[in-house]
PDB file of N, CA and C in Angstrom:
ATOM      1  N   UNK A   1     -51.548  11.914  -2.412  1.00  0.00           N
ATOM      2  CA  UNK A   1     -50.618  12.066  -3.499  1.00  0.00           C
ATOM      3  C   UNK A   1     -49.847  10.767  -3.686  1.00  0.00           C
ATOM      4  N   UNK A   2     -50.055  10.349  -4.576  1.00  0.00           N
ATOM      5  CA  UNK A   2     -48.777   9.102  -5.136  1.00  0.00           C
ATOM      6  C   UNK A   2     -47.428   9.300  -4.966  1.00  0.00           C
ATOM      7  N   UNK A   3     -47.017   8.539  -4.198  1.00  0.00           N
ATOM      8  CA  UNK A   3     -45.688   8.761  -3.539  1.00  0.00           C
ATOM      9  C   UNK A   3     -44.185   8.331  -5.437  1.00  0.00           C
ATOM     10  N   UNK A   4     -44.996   7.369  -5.963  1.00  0.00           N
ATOM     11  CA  UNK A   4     -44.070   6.915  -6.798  1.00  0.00           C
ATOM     12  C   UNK A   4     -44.318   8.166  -7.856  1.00  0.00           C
ATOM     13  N   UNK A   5     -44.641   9.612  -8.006  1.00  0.00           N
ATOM     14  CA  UNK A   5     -44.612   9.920  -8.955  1.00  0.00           C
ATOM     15  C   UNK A   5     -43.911  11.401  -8.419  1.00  0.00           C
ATOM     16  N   UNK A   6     -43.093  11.359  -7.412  1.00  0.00           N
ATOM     17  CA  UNK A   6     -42.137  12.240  -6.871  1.00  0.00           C
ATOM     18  C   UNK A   6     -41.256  12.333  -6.762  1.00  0.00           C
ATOM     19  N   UNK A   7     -40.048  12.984  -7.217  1.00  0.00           N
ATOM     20  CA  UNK A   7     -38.762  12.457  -7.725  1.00  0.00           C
ATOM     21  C   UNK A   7     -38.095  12.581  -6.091  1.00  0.00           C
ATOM     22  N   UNK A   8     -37.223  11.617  -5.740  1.00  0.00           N
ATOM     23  CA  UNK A   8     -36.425  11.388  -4.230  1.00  0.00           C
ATOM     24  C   UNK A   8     -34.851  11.994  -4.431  1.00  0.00           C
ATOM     25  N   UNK A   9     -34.929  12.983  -3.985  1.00  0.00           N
ATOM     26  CA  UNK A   9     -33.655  14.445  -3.950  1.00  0.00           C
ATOM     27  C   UNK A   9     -33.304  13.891  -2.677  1.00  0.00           C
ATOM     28  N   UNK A  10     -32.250  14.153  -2.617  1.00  0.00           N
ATOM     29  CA  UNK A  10     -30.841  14.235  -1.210  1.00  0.00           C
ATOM     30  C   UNK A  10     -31.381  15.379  -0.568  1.00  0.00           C
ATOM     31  N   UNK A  11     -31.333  15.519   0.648  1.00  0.00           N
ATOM     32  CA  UNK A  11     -31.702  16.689   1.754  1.00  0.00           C
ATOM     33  C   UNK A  11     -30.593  17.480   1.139  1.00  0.00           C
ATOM     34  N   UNK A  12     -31.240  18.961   1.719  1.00  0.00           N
ATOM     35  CA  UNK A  12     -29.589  19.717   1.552  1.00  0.00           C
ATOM     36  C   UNK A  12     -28.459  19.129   2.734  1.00  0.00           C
ATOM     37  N   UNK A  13     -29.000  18.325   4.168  1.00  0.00           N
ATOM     38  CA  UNK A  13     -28.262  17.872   4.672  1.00  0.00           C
ATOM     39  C   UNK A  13     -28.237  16.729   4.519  1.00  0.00           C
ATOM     40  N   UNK A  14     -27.946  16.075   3.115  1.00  0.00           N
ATOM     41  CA  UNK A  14     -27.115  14.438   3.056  1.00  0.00           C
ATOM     42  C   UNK A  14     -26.176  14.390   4.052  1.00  0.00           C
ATOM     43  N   UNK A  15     -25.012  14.876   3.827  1.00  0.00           N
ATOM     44  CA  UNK A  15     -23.632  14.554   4.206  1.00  0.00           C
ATOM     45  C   UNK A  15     -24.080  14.086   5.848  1.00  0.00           C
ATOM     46  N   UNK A  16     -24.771  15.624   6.701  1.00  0.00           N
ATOM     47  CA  UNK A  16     -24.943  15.296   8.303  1.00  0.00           C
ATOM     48  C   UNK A  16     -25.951  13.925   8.450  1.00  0.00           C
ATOM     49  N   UNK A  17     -26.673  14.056   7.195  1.00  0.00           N
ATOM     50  CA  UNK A  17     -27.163  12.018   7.587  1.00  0.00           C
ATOM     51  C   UNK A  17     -26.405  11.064   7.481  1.00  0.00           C
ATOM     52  N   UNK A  18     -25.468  11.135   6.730  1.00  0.00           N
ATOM     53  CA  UNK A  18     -24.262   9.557   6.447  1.00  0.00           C
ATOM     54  C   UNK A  18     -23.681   9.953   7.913  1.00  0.00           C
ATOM     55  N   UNK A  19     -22.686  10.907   8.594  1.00  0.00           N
ATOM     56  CA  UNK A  19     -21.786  11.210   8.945  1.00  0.00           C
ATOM     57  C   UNK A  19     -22.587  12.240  10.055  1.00  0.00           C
ATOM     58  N   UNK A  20     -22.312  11.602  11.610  1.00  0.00           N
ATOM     59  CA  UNK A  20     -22.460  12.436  12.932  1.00  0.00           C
ATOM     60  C   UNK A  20     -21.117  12.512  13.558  1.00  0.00           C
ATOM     61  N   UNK A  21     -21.313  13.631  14.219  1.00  0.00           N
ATOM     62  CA  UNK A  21     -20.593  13.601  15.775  1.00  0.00           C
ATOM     63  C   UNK A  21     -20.669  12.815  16.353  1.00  0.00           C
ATOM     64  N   UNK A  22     -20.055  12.156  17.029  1.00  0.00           N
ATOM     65  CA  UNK A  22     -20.654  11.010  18.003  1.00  0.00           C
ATOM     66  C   UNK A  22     -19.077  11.266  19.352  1.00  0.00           C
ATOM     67  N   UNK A  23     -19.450  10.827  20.248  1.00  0.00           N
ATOM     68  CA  UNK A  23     -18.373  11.279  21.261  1.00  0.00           C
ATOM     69  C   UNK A  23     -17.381  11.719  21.105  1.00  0.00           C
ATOM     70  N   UNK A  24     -17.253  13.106  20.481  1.00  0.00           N
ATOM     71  CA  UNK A  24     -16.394  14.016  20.341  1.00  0.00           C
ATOM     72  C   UNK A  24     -15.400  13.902  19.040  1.00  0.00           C
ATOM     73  N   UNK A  25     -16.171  12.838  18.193  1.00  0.00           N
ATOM     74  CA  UNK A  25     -15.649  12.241  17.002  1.00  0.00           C
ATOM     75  C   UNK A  25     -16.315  13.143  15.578  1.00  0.00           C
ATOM     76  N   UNK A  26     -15.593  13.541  14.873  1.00  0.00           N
ATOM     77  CA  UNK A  26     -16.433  14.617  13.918  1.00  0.00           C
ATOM     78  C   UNK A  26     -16.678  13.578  12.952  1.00  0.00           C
ATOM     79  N   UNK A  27     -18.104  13.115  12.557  1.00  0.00           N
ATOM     80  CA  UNK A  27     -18.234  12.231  11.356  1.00  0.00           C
ATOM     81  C   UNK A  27     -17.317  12.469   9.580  1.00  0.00           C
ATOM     82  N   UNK A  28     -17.970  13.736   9.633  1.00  0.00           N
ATOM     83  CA  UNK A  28     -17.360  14.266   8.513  1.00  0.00           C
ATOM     84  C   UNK A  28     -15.924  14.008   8.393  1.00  0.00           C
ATOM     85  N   UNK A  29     -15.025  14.743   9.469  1.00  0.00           N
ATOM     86  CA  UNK A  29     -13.956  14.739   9.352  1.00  0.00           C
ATOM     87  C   UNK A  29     -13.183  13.384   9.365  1.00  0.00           C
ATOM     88  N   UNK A  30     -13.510  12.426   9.968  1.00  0.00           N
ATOM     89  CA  UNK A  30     -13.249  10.658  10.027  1.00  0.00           C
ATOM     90  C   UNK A  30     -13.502  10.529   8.482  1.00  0.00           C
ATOM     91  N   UNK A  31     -15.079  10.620   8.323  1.00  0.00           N
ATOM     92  CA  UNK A  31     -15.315   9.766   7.068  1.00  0.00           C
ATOM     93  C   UNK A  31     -14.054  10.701   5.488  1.00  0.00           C
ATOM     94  N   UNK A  32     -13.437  11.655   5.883  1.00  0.00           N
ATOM     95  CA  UNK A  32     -12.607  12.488   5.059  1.00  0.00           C
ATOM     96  C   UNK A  32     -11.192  12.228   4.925  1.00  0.00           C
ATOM     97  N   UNK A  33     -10.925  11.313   5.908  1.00  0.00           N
ATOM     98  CA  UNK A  33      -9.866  10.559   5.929  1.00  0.00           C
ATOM     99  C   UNK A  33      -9.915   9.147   5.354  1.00  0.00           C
ATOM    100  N   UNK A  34     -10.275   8.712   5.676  1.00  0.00           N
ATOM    101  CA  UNK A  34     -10.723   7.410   5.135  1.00  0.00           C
ATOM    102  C   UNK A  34     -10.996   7.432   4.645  1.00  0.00           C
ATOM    103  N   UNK A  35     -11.659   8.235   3.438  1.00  0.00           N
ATOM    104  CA  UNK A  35     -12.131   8.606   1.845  1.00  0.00           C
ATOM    105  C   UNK A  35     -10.422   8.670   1.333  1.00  0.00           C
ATOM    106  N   UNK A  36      -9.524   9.598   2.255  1.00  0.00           N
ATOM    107  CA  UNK A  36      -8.400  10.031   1.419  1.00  0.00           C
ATOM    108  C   UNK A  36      -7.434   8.784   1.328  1.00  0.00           C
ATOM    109  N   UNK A  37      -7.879   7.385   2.318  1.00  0.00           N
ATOM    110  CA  UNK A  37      -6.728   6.106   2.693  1.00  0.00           C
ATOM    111  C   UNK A  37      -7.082   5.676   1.877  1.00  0.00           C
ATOM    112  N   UNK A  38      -8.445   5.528   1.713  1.00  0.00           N
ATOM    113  CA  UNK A  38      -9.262   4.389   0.308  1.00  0.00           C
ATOM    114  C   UNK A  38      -8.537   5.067  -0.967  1.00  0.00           C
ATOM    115  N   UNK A  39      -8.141   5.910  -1.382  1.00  0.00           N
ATOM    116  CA  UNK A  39      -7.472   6.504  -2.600  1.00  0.00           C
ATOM    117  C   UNK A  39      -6.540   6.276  -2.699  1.00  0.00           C
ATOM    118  N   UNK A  40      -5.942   6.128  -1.110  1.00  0.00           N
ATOM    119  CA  UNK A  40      -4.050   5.922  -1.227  1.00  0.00           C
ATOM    120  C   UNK A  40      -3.922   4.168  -1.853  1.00  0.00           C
ATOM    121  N   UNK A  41      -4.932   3.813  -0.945  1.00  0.00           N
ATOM    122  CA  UNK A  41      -4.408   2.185  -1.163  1.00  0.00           C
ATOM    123  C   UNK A  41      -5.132   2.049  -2.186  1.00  0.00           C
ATOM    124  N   UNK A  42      -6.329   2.118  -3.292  1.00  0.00           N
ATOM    125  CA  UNK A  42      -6.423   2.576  -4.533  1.00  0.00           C
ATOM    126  C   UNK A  42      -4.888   2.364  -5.453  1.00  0.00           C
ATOM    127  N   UNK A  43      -4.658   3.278  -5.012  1.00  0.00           N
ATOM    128  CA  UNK A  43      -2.594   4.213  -6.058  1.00  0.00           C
ATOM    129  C   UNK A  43      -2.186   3.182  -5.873  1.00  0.00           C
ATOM    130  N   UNK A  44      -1.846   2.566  -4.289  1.00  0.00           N
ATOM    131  CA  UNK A  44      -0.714   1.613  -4.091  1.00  0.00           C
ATOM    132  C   UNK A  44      -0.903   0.066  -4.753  1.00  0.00           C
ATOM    133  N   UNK A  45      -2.424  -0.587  -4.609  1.00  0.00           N
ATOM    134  CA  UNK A  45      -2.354  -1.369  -5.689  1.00  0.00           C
ATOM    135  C   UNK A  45      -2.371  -1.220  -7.244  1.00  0.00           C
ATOM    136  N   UNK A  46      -2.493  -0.062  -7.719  1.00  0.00           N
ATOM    137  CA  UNK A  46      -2.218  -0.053  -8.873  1.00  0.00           C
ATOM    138  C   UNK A  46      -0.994   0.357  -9.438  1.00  0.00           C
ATOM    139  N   UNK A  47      -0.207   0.590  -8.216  1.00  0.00           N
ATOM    140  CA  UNK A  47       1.633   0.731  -8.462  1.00  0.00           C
ATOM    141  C   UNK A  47       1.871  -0.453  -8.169  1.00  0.00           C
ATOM    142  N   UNK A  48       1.522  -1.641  -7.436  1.00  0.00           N
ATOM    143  CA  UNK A  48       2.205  -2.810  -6.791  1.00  0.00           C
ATOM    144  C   UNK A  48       1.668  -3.550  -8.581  1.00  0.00           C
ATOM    145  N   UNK A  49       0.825  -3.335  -8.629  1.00  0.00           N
ATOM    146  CA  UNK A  49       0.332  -3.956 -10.464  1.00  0.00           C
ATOM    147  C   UNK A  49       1.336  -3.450 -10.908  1.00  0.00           C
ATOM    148  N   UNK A  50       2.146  -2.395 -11.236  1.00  0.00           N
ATOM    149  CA  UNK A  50       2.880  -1.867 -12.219  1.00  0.00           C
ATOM    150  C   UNK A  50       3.997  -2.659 -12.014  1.00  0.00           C
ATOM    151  N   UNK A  51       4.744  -2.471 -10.870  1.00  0.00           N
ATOM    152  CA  UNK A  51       5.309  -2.961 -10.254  1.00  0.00           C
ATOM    153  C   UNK A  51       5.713  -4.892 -10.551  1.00  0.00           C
ATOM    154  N   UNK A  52       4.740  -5.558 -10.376  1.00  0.00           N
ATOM    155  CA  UNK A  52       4.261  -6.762 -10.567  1.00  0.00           C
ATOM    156  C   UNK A  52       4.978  -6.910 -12.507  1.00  0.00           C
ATOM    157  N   UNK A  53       4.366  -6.222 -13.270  1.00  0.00           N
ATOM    158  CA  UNK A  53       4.684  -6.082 -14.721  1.00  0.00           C
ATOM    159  C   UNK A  53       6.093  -5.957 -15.173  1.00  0.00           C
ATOM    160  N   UNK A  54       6.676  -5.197 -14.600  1.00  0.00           N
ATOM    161  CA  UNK A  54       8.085  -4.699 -14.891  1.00  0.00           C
ATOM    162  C   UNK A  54       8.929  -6.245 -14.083  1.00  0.00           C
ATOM    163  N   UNK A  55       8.399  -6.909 -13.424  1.00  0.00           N
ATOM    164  CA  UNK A  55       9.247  -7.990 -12.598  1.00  0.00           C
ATOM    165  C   UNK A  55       8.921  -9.004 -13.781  1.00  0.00           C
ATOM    166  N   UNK A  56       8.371  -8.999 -14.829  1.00  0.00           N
ATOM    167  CA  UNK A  56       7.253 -10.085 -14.986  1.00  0.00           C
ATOM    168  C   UNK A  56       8.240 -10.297 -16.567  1.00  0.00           C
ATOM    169  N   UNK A  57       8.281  -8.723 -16.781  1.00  0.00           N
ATOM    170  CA  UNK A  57       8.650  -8.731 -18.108  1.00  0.00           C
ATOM    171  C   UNK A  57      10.372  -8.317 -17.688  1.00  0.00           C
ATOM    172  N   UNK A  58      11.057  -8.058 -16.699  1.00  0.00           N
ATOM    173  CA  UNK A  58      12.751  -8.700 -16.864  1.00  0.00           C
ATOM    174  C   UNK A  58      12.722  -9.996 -16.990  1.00  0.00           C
ATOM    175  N   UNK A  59      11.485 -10.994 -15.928  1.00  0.00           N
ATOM    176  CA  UNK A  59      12.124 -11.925 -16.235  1.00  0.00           C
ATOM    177  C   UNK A  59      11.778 -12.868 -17.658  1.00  0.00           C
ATOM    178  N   UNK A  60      11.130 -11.573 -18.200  1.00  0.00           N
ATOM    179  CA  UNK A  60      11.043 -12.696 -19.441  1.00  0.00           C
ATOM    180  C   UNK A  60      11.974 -12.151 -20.476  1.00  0.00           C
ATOM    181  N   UNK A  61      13.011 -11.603 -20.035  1.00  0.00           N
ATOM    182  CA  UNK A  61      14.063 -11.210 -20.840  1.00  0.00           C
ATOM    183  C   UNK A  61      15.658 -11.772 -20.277  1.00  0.00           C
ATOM    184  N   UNK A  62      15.106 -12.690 -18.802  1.00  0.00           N
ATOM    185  CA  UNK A  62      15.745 -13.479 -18.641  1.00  0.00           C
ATOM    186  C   UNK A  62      16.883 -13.117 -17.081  1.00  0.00           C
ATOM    187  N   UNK A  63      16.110 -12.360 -16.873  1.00  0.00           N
ATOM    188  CA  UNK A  63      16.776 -11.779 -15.044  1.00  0.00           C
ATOM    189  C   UNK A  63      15.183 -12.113 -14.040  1.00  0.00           C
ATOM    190  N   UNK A  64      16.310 -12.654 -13.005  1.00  0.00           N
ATOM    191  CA  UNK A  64      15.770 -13.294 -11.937  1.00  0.00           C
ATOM    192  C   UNK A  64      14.944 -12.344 -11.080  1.00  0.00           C
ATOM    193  N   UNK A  65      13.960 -12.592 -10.879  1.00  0.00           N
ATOM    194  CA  UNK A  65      12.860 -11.772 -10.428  1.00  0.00           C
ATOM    195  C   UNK A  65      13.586 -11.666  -8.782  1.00  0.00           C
ATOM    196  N   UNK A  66      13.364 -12.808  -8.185  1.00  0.00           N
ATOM    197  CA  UNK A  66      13.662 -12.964  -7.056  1.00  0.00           C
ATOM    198  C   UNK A  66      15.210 -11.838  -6.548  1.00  0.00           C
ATOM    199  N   UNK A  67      16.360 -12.465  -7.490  1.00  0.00           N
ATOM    200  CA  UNK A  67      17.448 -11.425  -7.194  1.00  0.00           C
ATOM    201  C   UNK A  67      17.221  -9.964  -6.852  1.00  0.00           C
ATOM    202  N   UNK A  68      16.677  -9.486  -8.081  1.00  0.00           N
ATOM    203  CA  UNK A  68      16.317  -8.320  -8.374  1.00  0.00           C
ATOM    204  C   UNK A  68      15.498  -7.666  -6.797  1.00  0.00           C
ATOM    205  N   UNK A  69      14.524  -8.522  -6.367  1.00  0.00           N
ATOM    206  CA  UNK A  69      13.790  -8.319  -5.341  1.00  0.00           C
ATOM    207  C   UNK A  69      14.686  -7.528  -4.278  1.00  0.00           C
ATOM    208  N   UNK A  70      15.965  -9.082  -3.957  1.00  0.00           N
ATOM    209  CA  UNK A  70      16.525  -8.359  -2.637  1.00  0.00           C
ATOM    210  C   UNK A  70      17.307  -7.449  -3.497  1.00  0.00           C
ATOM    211  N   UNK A  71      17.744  -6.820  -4.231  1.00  0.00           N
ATOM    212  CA  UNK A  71      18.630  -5.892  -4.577  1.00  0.00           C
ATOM    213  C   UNK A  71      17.904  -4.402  -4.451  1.00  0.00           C
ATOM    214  N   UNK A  72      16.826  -4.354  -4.702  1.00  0.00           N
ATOM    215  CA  UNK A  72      16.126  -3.507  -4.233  1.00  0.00           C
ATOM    216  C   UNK A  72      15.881  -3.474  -2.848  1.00  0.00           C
ATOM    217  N   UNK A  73      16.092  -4.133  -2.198  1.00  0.00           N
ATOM    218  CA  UNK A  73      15.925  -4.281  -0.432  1.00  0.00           C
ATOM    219  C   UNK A  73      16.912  -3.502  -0.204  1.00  0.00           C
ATOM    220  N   UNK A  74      18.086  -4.693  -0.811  1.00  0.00           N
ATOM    221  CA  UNK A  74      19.287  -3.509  -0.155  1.00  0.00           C
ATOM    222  C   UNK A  74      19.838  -2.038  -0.358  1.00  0.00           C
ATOM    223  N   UNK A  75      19.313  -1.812  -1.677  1.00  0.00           N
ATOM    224  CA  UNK A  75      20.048  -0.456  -2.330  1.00  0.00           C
ATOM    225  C   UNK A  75      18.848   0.609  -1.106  1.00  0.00           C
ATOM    226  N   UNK A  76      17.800  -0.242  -0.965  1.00  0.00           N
ATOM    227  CA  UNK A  76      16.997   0.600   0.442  1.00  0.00           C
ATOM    228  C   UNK A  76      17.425   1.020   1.827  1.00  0.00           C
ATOM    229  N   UNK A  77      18.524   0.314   1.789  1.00  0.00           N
ATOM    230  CA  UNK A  77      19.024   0.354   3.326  1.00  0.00           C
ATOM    231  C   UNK A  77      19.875   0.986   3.501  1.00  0.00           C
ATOM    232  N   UNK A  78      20.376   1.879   4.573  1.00  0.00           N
ATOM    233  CA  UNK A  78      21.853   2.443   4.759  1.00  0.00           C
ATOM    234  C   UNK A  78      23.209   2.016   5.056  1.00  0.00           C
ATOM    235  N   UNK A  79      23.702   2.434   4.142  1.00  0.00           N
ATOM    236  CA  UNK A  79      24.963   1.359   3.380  1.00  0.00           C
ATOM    237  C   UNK A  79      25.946   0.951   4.588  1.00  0.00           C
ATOM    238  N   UNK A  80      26.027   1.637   6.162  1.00  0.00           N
ATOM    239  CA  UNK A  80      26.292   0.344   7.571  1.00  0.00           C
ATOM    240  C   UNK A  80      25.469  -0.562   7.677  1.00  0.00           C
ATOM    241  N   UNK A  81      24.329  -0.457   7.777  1.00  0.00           N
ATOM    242  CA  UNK A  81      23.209  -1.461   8.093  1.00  0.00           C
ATOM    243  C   UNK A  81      23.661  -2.851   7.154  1.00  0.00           C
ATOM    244  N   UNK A  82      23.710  -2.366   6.198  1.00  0.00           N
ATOM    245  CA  UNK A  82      23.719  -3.324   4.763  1.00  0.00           C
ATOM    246  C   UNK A  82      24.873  -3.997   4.990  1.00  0.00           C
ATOM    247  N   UNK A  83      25.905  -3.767   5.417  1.00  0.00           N
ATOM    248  CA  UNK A  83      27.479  -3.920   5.622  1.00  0.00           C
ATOM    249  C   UNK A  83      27.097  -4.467   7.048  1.00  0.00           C
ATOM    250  N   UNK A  84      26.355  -4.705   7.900  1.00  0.00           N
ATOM    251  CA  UNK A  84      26.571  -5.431   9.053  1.00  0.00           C
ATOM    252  C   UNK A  84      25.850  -6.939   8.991  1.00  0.00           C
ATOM    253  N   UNK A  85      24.506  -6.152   8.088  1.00  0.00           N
ATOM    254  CA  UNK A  85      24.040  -7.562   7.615  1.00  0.00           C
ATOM    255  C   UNK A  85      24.699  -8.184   7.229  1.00  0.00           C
ATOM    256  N   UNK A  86      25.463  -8.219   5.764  1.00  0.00           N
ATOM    257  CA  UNK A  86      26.473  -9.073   4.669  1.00  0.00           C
ATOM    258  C   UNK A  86      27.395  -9.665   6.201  1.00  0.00           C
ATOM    259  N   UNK A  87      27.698  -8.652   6.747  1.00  0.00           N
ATOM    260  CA  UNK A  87      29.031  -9.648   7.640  1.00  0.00           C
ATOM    261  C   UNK A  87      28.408 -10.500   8.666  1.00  0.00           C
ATOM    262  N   UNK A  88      26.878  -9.945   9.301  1.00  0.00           N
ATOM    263  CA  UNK A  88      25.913 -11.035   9.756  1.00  0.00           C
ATOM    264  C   UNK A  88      26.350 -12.469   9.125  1.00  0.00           C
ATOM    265  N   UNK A  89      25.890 -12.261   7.689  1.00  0.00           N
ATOM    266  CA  UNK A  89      24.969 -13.026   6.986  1.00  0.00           C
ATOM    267  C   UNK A  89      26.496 -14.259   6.670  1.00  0.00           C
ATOM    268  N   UNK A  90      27.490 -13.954   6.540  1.00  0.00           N
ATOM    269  CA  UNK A  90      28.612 -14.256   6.256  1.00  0.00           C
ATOM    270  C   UNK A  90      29.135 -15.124   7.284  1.00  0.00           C
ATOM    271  N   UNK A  91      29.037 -14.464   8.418  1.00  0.00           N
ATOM    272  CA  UNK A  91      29.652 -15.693   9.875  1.00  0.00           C
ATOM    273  C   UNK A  91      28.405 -16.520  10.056  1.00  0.00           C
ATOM    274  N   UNK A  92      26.970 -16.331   9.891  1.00  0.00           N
ATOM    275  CA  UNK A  92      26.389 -17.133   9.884  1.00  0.00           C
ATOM    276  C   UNK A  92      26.679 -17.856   8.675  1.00  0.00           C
ATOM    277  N   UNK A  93      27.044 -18.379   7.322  1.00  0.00           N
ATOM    278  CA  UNK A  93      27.293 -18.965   6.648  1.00  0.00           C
ATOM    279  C   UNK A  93      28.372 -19.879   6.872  1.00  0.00           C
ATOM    280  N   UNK A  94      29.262 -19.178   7.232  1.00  0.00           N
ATOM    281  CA  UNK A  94      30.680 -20.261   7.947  1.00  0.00           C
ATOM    282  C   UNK A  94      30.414 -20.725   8.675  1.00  0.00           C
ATOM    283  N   UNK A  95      29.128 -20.332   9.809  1.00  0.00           N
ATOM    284  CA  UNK A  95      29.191 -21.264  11.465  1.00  0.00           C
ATOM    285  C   UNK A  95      28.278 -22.628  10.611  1.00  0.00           C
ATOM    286  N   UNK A  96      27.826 -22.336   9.257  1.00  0.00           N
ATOM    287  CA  UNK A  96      27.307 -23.317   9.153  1.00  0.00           C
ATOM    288  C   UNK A  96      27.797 -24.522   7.940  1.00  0.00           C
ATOM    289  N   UNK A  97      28.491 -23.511   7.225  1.00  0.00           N
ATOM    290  CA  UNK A  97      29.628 -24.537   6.372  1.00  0.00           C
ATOM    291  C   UNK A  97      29.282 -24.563   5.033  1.00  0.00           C
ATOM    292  N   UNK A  98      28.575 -23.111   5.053  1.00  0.00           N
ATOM    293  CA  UNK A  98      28.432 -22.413   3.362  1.00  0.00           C
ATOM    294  C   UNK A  98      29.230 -22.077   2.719  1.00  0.00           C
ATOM    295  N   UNK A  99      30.717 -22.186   3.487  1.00  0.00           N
ATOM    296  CA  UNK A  99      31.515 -20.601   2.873  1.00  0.00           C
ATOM    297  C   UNK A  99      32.804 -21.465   2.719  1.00  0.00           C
TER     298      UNK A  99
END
């Protein structure tokens, strides 16, 4: 029989051919995670793109990308933390003759 005139179907067990057990490791279940990370980081560069746009277009309305950056750092942090830094950031400025 001519092999090229037979159409080539997936076993009903594809999946157990990509994906074994292997020392107590469930293929499936690994490769099901890492299907679900590849999606996350997928989202996350296409939010860090969005992201990227909105920085792109304040500053072309004339606000500092960079500012903006740490201001979002800080409004992230808990408002002691933030307040120990600034007074960090402050005696280090005087020990050095910023201030």
């Amino acid at each position: 029989m001519d092999s090229g005139n037979v159409a080539n179907f997936p076993s009903e067990n594809a999946e157990n051919e990509e994906t074994k057990d292997v020392g107590g490791i469930g293929g499936a279940r690994l490769k099901a995670f890492i299907e679900r990370i590849e999606r996350l980081e997928d989202e996350k560069k296409a939010l860090s793109e969005d992201i990227k746009e909105i920085y792109a277009e304040a500053k072309g309305v004339g606000f500092d990308a960079k500012i903006m950056r740490k201001i979002v750092s800080l409004r992230k942090m808990d408002t002691e933390k933030r307040r120990e830094e600034e007074e960090l950031l402050d005696l280090y400025k005087s020990a050095v003759g910023l201030l």
